[in-house]
PDB file of N, CA and C in Angstrom:
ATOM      1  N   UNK A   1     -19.246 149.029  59.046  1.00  0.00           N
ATOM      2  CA  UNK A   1     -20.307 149.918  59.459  1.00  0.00           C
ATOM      3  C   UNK A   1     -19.886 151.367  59.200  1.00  0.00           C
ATOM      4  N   UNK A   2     -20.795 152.352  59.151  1.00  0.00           N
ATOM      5  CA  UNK A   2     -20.829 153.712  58.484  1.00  0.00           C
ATOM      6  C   UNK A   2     -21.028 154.583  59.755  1.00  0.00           C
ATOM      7  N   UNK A   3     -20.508 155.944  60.159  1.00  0.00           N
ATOM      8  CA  UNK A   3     -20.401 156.391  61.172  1.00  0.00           C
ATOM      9  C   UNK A   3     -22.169 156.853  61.227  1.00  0.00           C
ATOM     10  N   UNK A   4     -23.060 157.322  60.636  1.00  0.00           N
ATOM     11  CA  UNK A   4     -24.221 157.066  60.344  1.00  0.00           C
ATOM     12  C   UNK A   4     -25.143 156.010  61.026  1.00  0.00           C
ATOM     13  N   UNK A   5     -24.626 154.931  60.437  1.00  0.00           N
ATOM     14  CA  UNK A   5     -24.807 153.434  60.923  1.00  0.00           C
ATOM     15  C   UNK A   5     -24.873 153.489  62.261  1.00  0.00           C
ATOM     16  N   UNK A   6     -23.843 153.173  63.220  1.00  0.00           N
ATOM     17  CA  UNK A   6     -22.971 153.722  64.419  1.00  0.00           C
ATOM     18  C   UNK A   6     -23.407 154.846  65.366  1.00  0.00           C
ATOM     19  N   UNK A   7     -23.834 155.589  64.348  1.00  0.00           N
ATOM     20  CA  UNK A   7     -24.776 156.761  65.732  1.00  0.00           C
ATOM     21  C   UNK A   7     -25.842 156.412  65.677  1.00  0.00           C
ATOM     22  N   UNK A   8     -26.671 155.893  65.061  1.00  0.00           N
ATOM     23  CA  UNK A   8     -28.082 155.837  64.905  1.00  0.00           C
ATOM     24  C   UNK A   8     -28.092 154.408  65.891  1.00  0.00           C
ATOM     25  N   UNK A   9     -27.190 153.373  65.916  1.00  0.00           N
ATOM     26  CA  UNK A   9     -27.447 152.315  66.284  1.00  0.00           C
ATOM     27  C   UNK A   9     -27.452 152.547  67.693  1.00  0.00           C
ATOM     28  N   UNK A  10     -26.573 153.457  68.134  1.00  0.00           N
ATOM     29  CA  UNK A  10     -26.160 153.857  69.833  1.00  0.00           C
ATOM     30  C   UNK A  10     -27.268 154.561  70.264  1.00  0.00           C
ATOM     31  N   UNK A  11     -28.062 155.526  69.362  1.00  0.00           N
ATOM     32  CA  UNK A  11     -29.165 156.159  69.980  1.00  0.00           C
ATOM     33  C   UNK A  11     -29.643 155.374  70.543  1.00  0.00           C
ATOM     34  N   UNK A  12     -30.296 154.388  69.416  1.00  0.00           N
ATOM     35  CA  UNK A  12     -31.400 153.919  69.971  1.00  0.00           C
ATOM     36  C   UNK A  12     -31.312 152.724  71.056  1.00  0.00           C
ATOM     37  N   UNK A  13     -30.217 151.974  71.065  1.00  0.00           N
ATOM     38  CA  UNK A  13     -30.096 151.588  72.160  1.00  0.00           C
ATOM     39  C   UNK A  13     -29.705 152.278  73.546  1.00  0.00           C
ATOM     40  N   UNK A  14     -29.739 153.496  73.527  1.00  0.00           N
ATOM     41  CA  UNK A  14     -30.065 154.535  74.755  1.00  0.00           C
ATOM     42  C   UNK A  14     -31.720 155.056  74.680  1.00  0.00           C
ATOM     43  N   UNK A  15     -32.015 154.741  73.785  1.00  0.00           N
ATOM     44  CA  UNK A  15     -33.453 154.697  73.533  1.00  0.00           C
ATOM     45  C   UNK A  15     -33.780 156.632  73.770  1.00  0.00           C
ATOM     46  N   UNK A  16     -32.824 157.193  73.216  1.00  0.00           N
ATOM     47  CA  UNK A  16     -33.104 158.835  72.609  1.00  0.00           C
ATOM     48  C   UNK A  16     -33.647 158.965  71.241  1.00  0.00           C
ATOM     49  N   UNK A  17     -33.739 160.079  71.194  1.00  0.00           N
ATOM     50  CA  UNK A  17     -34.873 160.645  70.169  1.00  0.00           C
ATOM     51  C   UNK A  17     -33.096 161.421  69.427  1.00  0.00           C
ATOM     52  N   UNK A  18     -33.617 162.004  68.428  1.00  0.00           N
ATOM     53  CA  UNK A  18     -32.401 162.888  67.469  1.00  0.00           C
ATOM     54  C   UNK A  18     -32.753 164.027  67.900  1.00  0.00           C
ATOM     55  N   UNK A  19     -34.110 164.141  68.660  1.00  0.00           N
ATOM     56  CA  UNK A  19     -33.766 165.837  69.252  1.00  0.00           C
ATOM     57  C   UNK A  19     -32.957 165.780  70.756  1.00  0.00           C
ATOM     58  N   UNK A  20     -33.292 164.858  71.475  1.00  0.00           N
ATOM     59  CA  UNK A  20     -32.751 164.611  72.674  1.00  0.00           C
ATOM     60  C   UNK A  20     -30.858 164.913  72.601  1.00  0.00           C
ATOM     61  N   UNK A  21     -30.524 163.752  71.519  1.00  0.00           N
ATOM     62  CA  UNK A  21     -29.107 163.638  71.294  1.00  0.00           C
ATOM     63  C   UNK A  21     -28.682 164.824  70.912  1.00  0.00           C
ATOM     64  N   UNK A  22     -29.667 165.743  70.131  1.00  0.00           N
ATOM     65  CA  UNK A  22     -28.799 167.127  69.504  1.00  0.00           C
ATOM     66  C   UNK A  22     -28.623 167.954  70.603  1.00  0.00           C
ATOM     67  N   UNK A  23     -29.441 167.684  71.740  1.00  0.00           N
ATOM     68  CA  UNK A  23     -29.476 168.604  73.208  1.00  0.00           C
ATOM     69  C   UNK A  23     -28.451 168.387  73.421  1.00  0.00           C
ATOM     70  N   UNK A  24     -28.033 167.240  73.719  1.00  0.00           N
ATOM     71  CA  UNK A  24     -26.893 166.868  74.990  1.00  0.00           C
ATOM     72  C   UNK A  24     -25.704 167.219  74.097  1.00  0.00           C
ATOM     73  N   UNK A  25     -25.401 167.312  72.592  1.00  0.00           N
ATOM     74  CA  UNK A  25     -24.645 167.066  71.752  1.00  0.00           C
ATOM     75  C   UNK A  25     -24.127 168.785  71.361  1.00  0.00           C
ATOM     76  N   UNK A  26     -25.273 169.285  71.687  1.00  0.00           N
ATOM     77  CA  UNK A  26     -25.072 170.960  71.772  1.00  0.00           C
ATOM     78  C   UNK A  26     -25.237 171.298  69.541  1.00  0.00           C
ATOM     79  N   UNK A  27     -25.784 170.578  68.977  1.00  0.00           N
ATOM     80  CA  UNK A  27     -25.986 170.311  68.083  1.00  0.00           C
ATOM     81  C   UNK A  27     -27.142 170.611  67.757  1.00  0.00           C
ATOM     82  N   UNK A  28     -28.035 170.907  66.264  1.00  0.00           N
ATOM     83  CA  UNK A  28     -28.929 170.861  65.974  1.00  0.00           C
ATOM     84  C   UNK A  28     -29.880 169.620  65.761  1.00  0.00           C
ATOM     85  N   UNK A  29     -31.049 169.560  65.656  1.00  0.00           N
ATOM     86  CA  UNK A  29     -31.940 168.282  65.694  1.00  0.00           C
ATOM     87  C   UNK A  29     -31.972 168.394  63.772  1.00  0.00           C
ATOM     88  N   UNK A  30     -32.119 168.759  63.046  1.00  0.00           N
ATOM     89  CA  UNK A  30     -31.580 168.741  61.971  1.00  0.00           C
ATOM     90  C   UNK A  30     -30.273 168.343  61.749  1.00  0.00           C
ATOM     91  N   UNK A  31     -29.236 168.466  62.178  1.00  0.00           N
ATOM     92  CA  UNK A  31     -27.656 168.354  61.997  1.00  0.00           C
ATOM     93  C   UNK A  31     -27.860 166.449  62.011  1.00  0.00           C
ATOM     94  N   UNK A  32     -28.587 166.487  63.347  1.00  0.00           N
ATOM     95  CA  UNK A  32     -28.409 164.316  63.799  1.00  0.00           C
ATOM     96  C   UNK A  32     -28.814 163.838  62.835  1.00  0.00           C
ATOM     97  N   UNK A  33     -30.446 164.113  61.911  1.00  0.00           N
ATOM     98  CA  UNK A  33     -31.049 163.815  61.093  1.00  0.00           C
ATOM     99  C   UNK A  33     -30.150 164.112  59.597  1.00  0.00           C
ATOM    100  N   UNK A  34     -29.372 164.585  59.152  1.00  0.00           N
ATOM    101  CA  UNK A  34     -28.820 164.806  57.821  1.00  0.00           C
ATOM    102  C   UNK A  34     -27.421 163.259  58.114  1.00  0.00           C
ATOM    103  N   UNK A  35     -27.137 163.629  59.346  1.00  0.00           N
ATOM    104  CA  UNK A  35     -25.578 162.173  59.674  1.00  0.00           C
ATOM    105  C   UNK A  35     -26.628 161.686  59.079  1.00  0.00           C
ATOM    106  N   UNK A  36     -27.380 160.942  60.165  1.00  0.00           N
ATOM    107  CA  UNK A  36     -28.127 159.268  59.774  1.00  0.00           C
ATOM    108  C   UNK A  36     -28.756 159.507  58.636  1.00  0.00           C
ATOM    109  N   UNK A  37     -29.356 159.908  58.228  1.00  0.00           N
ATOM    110  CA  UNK A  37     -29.796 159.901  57.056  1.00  0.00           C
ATOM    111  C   UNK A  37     -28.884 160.439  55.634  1.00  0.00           C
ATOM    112  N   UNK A  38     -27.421 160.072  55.892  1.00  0.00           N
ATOM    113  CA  UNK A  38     -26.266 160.138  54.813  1.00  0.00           C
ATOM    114  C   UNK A  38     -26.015 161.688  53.709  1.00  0.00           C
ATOM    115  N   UNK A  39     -26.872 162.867  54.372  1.00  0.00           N
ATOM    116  CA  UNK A  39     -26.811 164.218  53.760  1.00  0.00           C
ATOM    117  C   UNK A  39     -25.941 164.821  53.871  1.00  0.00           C
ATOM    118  N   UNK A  40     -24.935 164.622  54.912  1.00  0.00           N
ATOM    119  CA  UNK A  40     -23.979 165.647  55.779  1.00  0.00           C
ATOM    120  C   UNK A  40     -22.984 164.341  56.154  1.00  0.00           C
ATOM    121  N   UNK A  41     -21.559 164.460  55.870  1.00  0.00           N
ATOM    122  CA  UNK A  41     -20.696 164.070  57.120  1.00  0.00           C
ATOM    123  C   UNK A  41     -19.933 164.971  58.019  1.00  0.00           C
ATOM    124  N   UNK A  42     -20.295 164.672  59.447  1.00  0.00           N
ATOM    125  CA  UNK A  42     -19.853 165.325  60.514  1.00  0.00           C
ATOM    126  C   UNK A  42     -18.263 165.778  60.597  1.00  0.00           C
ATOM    127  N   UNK A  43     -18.016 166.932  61.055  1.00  0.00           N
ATOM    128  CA  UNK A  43     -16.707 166.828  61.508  1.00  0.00           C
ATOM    129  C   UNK A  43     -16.234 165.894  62.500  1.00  0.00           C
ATOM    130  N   UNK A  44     -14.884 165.988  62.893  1.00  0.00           N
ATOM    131  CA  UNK A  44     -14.656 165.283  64.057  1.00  0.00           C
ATOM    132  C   UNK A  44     -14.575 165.982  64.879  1.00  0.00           C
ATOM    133  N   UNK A  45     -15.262 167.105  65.438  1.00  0.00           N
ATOM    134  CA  UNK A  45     -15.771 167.581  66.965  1.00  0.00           C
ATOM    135  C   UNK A  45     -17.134 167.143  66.849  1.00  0.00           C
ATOM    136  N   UNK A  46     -17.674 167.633  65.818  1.00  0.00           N
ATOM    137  CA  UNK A  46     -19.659 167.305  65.825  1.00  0.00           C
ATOM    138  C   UNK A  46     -19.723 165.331  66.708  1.00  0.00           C
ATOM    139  N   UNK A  47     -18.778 164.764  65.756  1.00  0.00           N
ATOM    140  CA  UNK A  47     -18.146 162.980  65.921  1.00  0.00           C
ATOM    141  C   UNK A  47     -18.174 163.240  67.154  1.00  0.00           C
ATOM    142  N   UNK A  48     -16.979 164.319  67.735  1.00  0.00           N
ATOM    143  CA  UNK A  48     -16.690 163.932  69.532  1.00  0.00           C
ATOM    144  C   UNK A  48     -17.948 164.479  70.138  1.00  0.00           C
ATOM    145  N   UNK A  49     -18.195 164.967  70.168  1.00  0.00           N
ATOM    146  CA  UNK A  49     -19.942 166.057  70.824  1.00  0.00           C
ATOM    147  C   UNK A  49     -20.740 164.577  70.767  1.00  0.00           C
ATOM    148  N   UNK A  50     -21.122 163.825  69.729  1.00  0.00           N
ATOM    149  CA  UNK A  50     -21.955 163.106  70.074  1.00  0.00           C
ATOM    150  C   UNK A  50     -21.785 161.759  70.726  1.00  0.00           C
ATOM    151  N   UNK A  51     -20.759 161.326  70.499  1.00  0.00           N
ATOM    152  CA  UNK A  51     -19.838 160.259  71.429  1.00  0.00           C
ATOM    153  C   UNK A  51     -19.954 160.509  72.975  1.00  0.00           C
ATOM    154  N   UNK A  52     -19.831 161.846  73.062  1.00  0.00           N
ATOM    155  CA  UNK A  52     -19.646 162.580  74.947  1.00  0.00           C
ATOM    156  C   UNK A  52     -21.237 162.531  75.090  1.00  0.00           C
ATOM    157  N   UNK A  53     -22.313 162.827  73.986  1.00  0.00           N
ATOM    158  CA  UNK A  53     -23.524 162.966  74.811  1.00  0.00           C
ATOM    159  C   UNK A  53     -24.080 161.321  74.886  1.00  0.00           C
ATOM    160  N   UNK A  54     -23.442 160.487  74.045  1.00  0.00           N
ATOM    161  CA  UNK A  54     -23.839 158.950  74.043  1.00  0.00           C
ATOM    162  C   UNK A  54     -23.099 158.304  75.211  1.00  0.00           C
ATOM    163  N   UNK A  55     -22.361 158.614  75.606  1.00  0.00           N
ATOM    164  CA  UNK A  55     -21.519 158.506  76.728  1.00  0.00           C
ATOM    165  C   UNK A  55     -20.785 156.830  75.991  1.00  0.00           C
ATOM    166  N   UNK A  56     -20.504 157.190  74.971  1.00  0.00           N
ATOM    167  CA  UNK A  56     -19.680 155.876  74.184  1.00  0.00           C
ATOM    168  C   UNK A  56     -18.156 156.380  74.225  1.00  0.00           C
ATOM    169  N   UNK A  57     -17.467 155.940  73.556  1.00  0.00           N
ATOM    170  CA  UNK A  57     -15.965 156.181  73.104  1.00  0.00           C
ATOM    171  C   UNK A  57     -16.501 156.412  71.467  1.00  0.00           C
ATOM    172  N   UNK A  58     -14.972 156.804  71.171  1.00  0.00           N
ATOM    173  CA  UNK A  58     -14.732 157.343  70.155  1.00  0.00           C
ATOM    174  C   UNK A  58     -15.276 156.711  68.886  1.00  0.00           C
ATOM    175  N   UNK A  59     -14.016 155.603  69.273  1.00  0.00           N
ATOM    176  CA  UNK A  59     -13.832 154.532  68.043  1.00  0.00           C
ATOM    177  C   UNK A  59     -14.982 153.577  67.728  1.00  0.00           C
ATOM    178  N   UNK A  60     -16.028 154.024  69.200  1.00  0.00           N
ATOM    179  CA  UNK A  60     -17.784 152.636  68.916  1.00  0.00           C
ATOM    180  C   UNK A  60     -17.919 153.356  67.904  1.00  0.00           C
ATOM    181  N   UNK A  61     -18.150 154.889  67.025  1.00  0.00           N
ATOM    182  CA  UNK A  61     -19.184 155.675  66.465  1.00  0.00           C
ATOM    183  C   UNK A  61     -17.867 155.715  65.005  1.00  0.00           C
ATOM    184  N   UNK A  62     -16.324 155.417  64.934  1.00  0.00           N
ATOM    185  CA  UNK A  62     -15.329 155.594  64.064  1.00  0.00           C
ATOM    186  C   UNK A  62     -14.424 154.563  63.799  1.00  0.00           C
ATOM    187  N   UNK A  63     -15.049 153.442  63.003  1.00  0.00           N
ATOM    188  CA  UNK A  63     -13.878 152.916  63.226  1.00  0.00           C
ATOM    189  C   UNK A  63     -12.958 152.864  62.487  1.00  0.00           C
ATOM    190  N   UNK A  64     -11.692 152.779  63.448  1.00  0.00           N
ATOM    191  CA  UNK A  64     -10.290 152.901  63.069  1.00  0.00           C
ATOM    192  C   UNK A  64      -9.501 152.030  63.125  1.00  0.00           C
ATOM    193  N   UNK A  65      -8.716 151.780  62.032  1.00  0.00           N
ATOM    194  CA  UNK A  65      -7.592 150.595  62.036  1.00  0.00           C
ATOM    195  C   UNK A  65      -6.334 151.128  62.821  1.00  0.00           C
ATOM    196  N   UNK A  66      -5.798 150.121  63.422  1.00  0.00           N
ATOM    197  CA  UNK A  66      -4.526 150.326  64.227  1.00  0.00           C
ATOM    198  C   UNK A  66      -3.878 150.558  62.626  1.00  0.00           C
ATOM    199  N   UNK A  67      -2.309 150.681  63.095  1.00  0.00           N
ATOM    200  CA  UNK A  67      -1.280 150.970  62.014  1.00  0.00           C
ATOM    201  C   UNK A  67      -0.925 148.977  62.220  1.00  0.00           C
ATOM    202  N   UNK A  68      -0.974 148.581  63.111  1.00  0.00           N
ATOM    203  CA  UNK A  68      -0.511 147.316  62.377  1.00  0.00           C
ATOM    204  C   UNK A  68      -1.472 146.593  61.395  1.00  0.00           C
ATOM    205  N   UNK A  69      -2.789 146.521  61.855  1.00  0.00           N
ATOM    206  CA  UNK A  69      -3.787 146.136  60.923  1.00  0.00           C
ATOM    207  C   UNK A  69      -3.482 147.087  58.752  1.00  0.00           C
ATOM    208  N   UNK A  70      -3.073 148.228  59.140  1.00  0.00           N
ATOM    209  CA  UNK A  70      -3.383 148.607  57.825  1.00  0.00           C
ATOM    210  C   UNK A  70      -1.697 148.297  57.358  1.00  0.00           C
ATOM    211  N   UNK A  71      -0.562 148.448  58.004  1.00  0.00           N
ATOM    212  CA  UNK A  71       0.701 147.733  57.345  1.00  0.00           C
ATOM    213  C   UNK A  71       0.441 146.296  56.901  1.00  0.00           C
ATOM    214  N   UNK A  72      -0.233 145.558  57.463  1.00  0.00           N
ATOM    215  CA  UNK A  72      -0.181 144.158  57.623  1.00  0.00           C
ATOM    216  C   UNK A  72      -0.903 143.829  55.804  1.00  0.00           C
ATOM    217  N   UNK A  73      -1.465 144.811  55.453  1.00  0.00           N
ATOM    218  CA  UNK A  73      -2.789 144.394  54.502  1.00  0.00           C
ATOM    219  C   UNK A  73      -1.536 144.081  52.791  1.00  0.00           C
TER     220      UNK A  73
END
């Protein structure tokens, strides 16, 4: 899954709007709309801002391989 993917999927199962999320996210309602719609990739504060207003963790919206998973490969 695509961090794109991942925010859009969490919205809406909080059942927010992309202007709502850019509120809480301290973000623009344009900014949410360019992620999901693959125009823009976020930094990783914009990443943490919207994680804190989804009230998710990090890694639901990034995912990351442990170091044993990527030695192991």
């Amino acid at each position: 899954m695509t961090i794109k993917y991942n925010i859009c999927e969490k919205r809406h199962e909080k059942k927010m709007t992309q202007k709502q999320l850019a509120m809480r996210a301290g973000i623009s309602t344009a900014m949410v709309s360019f992620i999901e719609n693959d125009k823009r990739q976020p930094t990783f504060l914009v990443i943490a801002s919207i994680a804190k207003a989804l009230n998710v963790k990090l890694d639901e919206l990034v995912e990351i391989k442990d170091k044993y998973h990527y030695f192991r490969q």
